[in-house]
Protein backbone atom coordinates (compact mmCIF):
# COMPACT_ATOMS: atom_id res chain seq x y z
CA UNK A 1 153.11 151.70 21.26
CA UNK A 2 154.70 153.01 24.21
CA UNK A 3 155.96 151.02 26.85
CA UNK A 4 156.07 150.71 31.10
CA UNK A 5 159.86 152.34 30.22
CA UNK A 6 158.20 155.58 28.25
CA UNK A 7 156.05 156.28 31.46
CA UNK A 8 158.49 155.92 33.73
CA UNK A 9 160.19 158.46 31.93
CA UNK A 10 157.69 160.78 31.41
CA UNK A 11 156.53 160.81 35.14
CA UNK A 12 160.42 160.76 36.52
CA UNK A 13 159.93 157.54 38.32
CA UNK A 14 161.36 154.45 38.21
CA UNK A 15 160.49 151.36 36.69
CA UNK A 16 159.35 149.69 39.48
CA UNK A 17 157.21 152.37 40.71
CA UNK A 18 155.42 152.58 37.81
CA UNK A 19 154.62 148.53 38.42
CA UNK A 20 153.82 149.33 42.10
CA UNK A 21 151.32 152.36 41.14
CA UNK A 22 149.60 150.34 38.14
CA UNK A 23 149.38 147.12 40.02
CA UNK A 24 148.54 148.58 43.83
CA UNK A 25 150.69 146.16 45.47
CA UNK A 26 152.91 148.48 47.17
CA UNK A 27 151.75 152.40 48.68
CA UNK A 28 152.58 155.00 46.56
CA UNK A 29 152.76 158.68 47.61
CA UNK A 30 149.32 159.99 46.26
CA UNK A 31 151.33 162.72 44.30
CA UNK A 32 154.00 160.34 42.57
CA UNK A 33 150.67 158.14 42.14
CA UNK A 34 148.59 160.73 39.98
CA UNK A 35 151.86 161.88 38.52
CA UNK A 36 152.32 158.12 36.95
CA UNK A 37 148.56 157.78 36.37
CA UNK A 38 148.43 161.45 33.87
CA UNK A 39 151.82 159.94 31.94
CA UNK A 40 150.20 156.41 31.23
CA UNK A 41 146.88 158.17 30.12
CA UNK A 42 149.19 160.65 27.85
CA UNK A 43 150.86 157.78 26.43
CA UNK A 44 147.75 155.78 26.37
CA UNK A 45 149.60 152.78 27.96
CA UNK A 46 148.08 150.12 30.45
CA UNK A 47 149.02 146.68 30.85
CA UNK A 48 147.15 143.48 29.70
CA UNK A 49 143.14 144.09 29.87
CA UNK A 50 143.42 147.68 29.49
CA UNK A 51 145.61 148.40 26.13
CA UNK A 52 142.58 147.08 24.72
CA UNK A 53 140.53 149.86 26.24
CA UNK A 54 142.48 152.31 25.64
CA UNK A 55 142.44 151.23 22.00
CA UNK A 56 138.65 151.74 21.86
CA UNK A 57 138.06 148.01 22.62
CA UNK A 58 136.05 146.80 26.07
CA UNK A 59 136.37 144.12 28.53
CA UNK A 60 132.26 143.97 28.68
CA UNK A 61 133.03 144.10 32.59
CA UNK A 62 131.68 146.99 35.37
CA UNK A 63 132.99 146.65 39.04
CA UNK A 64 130.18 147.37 41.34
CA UNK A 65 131.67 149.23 44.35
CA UNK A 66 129.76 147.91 47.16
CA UNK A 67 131.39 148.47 50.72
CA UNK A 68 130.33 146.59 53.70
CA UNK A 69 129.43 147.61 57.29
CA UNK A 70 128.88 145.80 60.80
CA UNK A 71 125.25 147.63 60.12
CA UNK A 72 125.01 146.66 56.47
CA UNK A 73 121.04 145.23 56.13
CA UNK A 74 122.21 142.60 53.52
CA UNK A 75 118.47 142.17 52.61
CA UNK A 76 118.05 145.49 50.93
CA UNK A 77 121.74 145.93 50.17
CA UNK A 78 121.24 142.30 47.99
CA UNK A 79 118.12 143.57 46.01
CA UNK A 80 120.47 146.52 44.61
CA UNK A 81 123.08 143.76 43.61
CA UNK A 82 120.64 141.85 41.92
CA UNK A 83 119.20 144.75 39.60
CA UNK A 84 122.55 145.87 38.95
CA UNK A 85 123.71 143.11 37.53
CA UNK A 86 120.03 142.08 35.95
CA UNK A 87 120.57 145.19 33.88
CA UNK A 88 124.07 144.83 33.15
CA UNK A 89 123.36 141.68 31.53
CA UNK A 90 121.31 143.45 28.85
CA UNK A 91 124.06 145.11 27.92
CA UNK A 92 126.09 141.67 27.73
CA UNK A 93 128.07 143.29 30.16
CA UNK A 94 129.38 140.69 33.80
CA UNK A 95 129.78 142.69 36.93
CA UNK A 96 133.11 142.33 39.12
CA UNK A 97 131.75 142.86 42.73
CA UNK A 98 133.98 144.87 45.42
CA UNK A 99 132.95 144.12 48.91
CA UNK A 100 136.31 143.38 50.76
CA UNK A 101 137.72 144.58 53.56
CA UNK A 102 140.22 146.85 51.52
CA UNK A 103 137.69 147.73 49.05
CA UNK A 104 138.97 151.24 48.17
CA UNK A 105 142.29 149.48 47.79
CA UNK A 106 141.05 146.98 45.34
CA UNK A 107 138.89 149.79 43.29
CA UNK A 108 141.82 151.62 42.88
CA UNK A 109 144.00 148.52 41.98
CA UNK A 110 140.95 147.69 39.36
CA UNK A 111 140.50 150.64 37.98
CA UNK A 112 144.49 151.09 36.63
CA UNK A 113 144.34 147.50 35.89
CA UNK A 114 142.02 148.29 33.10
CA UNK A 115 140.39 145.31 34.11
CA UNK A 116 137.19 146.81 33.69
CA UNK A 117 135.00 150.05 30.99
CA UNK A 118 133.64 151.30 34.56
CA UNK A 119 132.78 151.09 38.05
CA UNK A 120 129.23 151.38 39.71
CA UNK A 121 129.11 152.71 43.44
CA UNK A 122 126.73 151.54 46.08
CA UNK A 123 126.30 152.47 49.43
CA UNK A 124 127.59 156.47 48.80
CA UNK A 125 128.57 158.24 51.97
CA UNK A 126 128.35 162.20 51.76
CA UNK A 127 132.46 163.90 50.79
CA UNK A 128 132.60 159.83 49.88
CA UNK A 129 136.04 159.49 49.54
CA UNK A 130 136.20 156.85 46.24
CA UNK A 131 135.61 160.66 44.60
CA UNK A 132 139.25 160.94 44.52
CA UNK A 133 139.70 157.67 42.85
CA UNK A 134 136.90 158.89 40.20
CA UNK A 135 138.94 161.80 39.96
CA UNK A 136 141.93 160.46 38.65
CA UNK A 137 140.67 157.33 37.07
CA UNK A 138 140.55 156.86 33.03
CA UNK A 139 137.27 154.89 33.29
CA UNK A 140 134.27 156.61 34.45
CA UNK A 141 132.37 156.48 37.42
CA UNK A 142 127.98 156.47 38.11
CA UNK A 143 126.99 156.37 41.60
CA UNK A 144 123.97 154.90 42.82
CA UNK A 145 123.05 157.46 45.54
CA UNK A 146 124.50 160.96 45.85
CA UNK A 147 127.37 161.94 47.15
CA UNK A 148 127.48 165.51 47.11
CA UNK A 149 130.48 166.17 44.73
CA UNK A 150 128.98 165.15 40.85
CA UNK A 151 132.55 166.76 39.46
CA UNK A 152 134.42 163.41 38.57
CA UNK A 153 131.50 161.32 38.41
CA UNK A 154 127.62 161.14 37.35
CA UNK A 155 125.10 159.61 39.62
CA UNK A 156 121.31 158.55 39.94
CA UNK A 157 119.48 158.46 43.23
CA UNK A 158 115.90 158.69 44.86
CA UNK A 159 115.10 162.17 45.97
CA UNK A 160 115.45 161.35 49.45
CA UNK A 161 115.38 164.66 50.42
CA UNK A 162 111.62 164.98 49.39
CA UNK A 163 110.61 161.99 50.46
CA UNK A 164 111.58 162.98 53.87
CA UNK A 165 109.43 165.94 53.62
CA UNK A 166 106.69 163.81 51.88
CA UNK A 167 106.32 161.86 54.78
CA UNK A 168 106.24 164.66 57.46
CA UNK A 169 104.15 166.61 55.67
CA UNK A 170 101.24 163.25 55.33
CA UNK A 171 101.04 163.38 58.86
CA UNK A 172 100.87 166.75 59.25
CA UNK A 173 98.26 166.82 56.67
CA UNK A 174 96.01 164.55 58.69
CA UNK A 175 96.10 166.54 62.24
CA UNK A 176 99.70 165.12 63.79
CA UNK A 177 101.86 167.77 65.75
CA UNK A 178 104.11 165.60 67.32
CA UNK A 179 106.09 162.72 65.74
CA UNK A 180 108.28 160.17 66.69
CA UNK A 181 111.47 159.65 64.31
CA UNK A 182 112.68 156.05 64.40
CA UNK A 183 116.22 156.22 62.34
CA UNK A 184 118.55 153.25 61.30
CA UNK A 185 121.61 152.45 62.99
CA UNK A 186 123.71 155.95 64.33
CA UNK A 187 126.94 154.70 62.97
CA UNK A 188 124.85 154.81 59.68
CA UNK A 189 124.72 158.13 59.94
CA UNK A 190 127.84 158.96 62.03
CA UNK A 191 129.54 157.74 58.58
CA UNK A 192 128.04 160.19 56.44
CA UNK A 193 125.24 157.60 54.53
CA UNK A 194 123.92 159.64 51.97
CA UNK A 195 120.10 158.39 52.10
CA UNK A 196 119.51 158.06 55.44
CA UNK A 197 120.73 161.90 56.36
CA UNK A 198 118.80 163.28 53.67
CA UNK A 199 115.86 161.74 54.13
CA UNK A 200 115.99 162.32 57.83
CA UNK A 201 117.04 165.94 57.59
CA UNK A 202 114.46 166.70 55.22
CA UNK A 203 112.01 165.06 57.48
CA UNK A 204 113.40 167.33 59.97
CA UNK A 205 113.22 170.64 57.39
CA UNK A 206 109.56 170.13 56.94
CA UNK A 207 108.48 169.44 60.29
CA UNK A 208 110.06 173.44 61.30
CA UNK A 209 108.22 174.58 58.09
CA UNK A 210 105.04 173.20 59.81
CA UNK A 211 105.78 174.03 63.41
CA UNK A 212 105.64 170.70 64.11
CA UNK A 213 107.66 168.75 66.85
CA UNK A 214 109.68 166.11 66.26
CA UNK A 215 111.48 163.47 68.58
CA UNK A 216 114.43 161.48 67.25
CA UNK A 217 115.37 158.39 67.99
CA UNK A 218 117.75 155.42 66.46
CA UNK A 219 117.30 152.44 66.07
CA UNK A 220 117.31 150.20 69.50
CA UNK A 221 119.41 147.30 69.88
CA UNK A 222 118.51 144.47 71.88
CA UNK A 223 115.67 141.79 71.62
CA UNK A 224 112.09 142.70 71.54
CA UNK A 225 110.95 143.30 75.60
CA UNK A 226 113.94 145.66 74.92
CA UNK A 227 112.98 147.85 72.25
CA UNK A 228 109.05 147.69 74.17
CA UNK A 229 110.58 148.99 77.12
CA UNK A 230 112.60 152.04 74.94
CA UNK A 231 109.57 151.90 73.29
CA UNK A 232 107.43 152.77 76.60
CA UNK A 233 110.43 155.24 77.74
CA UNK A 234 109.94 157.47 75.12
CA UNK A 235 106.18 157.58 75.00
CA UNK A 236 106.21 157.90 78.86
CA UNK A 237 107.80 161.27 78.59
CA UNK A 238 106.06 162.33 75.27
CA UNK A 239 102.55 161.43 75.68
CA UNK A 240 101.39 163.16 73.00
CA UNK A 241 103.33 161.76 70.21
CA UNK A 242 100.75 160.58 67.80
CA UNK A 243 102.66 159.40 65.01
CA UNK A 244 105.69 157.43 63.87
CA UNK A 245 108.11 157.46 60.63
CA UNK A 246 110.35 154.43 60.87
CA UNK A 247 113.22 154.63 58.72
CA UNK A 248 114.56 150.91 60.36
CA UNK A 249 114.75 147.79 58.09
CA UNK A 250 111.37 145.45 58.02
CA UNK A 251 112.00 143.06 61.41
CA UNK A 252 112.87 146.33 63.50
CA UNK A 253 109.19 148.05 61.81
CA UNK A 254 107.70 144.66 62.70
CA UNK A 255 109.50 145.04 66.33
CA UNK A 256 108.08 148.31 66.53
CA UNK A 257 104.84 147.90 65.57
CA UNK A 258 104.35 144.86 67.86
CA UNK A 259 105.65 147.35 70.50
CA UNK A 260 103.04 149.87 70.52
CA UNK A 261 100.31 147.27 70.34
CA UNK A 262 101.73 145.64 73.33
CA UNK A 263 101.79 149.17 75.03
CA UNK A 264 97.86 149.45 74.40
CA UNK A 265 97.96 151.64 71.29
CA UNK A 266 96.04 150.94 68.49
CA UNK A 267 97.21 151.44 65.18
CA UNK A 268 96.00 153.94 63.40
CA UNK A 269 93.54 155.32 65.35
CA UNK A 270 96.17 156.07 68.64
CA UNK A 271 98.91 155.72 66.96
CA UNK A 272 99.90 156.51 63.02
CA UNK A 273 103.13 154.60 61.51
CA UNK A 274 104.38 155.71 58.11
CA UNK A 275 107.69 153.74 56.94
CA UNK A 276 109.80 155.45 54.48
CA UNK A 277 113.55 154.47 52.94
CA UNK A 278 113.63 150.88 53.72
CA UNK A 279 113.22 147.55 51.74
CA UNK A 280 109.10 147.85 50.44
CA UNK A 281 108.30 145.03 52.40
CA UNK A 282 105.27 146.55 54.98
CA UNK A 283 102.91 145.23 53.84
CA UNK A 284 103.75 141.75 54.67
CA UNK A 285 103.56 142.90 58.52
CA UNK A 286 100.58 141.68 60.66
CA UNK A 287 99.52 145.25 60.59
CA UNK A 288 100.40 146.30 57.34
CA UNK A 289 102.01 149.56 57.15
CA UNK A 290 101.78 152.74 54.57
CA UNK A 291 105.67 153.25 53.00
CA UNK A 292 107.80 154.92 50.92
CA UNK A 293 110.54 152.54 50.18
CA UNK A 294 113.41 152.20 48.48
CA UNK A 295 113.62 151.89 44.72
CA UNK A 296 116.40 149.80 43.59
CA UNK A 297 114.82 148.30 40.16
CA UNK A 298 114.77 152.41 38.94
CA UNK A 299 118.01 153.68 40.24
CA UNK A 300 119.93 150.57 39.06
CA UNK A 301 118.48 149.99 35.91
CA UNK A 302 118.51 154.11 35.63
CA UNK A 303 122.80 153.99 36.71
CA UNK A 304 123.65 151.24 34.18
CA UNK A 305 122.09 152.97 31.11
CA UNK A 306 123.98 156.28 32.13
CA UNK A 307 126.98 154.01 32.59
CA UNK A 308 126.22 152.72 29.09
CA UNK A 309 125.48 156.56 27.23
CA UNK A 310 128.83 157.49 28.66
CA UNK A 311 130.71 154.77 27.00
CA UNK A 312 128.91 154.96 24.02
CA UNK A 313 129.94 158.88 23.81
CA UNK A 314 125.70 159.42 24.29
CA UNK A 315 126.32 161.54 27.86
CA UNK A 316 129.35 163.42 29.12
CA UNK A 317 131.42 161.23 31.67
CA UNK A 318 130.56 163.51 34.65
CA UNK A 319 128.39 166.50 36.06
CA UNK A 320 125.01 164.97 36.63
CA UNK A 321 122.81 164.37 39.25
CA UNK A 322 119.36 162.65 38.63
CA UNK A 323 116.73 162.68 41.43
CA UNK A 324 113.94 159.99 41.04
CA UNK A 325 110.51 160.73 42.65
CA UNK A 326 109.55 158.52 45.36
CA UNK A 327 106.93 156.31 45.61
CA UNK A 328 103.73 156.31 48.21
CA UNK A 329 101.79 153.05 48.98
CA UNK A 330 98.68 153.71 51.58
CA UNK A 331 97.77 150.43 53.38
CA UNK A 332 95.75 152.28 55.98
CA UNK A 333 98.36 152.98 59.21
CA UNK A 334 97.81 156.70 59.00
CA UNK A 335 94.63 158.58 60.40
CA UNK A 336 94.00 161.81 62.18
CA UNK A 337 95.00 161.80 65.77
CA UNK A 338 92.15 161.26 68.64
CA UNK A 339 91.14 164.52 70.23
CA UNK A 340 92.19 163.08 73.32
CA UNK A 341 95.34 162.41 71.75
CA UNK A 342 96.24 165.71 71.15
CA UNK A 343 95.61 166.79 74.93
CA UNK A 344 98.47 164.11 75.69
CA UNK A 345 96.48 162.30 77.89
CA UNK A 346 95.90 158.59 76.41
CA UNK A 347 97.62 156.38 78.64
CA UNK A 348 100.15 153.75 78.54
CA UNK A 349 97.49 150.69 79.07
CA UNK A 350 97.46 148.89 82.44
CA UNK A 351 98.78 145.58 80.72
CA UNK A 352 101.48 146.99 79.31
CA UNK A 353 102.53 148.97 82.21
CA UNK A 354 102.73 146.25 85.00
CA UNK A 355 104.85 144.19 82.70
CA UNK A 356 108.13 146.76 83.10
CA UNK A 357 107.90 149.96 85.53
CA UNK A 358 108.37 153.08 83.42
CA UNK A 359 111.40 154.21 86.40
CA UNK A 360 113.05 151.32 85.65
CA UNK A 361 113.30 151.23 81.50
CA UNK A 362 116.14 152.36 79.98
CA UNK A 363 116.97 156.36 80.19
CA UNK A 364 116.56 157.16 75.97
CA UNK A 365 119.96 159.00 75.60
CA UNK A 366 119.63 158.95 72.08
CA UNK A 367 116.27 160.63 72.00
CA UNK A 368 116.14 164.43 71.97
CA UNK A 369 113.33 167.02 69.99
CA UNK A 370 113.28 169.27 67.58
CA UNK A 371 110.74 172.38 68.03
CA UNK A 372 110.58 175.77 67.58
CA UNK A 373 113.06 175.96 70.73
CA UNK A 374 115.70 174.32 68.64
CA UNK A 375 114.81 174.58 65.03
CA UNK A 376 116.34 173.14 61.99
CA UNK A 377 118.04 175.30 59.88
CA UNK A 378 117.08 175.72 56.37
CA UNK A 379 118.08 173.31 54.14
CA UNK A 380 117.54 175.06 51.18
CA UNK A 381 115.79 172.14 49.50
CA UNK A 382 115.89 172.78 45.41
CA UNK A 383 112.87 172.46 43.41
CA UNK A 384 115.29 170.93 40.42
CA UNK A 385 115.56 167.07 39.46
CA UNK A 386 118.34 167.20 37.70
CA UNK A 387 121.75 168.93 38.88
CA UNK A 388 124.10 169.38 36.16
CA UNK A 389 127.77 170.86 36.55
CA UNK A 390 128.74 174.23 35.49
């Protein structure tokens, strides 16, 4: 069996190098570190946990890749822990969770351990940048949203892209021409979060297919006589926005919701909300609210069996993308749009407006329409469920 000498050979490295790249304790030029990586795959060598791998034994352990943010909503983010793991467990399989500060550091470190038969990833950024440690890893990689690139990897998501449109095209369905766009945080989608741009852009693609206008917003920070007077701001100078997709986590829906009652509208019948790529938890509101959530029991479950084909030789180790249809649940928040509605002329209600001037709310920087004037270009949604590599 070859040794941590034989590699070092083989890549023209030291000793010690080869210790630093397989162990991640010191940086190592990222072409000296692939260079050591290919010669300890060609030998089949890796210390401790992994000779038994690569002797066509497992550890029974996945890592689950799971980054954190400042705007991480740890109440949805914990529900795709739990399934992960739930279903990993089936398998007889324990889950090494990777949440630290240096978490790309530690996947890498992991993965030429041979610690563990694969790694899971959560929370996938589009051009997500663990693809280059799928790339030159020797276990393989499923990620739990879609980032993009499928080349080094395989990965299950909800169709996010469609459920964007879904929800757009409801509304338009039932009379709306105007609609209000609450997104999540903008760092969210400063980053690159793969869910949240696709559903918004293709929220964005089908209101231009259906001429119809579309204000966007993020999510408003501050308590709740803040986000009223945003709120009041933004419906001040679009009076005839009749409708409202949130795409904020369940207390900034409730926020909202409790917003446009306070502001006199009534809900549906001035004002329509739809929620779509959160948690699944509107209907616990006091106005419960029609949603297309998130679906972490599928897509988890869905990643762990791929996870599982591939190491049972079942499923190629990369090249796949699998979309999963969203879901629809009607509580009763959407309706047509009042004819007086759609002249733009119901009113903020006297109540609502003595409480804060309208001149002295916030100006809504963040708020700016789409319409005809500045359309969305076209996405070129597929019709396909499945992408599969060349």
């Amino acid at each position: 069996m070859a040794g941590i000498k034989d590699v070092a050979k083989r890549a023209g490295v030291s000793i010690s190098t080869v210790s630093y790249v397989l162990s991640g304790k010191r940086s190592v030029s990222k072409e000296t570190k692939q260079r050591v990586l290919k010669a300890a795959r060609e030998l089949q060598y890796s210390p401790n946990a992994g000779a038994r791998m690569l002797r066509g034994d497992r550890t029974h352990i996945l890592a689950l890749s799971a980054p954190m943010y400042e705007t991480t909503d740890y109440n949805n983010y914990s529900v795709f822990f739990l399934k992960t793991v739930q279903r990993a467990r089936k398998y007889h399989y324990d889950v090494l969770l990777l949440a630290g500060d240096d978490e790309e550091q530690d996947l890498a470190r992991i993965v030429e351990s041979g610690l563990v038969d694969g790694v899971l990833m959560l929370d996938v950024n589009i051009d997500d940048s663990r693809i280059d440690i799928a790339r030159n890893s020797s276990v393989p990689f499923v990620a739990i949203g879609d980032p993009g690139d499928t080349s080094a990897l395989n990965a299950v998501d909800t169709d996010f892209t469609r459920m964007g449109r879904e929800a757009v095209g409801r509304l338009a369905d039932a009379g709306h021409t105007k609609i209000l766009f609450v997104g999540a945080h903008r760092e969210d989608y400063e980053r690159g979060s793969n869910f949240l741009i696709r559903l918004r852009d293709g929220a964005l693609f089908e209101a231009h297919r259906r001429k119809v206008e579309v204000v966007v917003t993020y999510q408003p920070k501050g308590d709740m006589a803040g986000i009223q007077r945003e709120m009041k701001s933004i419906l001040a100078q679009h009076p005839d926005i009749t409708a409202v997709i949130s795409q904020s986590n369940i207390i900034q829906l409730g926020n909202l919701t409790t917003a446009i009652t306070r502001l006199g509208y009534r809900i549906p019948q001035d004002m329509s909300v739809l929620s779509a790529g959160m948690g699944g938890e509107a209907a616990t509101l006091s106005t419960p609210v029609d949603e297309m959530p998130l679906l972490p029991e599928v897509v988890c479950q869905r990643a762990v069996d791929i996870m599982m084909d591939v190491l049972d030789g079942k499923q190629r180790r990369c090249g796949t993308l699998e979309l999963t249809a969203a879901r629809y649940f009607e509580r009763g928040s959407i309706a047509a749009p009042r004819s007086e509605h759609r002249a733009g002329s119901v009113p903020i209600s006297d109540s609502a407006r003595s409480a804060d001037s309208v001149s002295d709310a916030p100006s809504v920087s963040d708020a700016h329409s789409v319409s005809d004037a500045n359309p969305v270009p076209d996405a070129g949604v597929p019709d396909v469920r499945i992408r599969e590599a060349a």
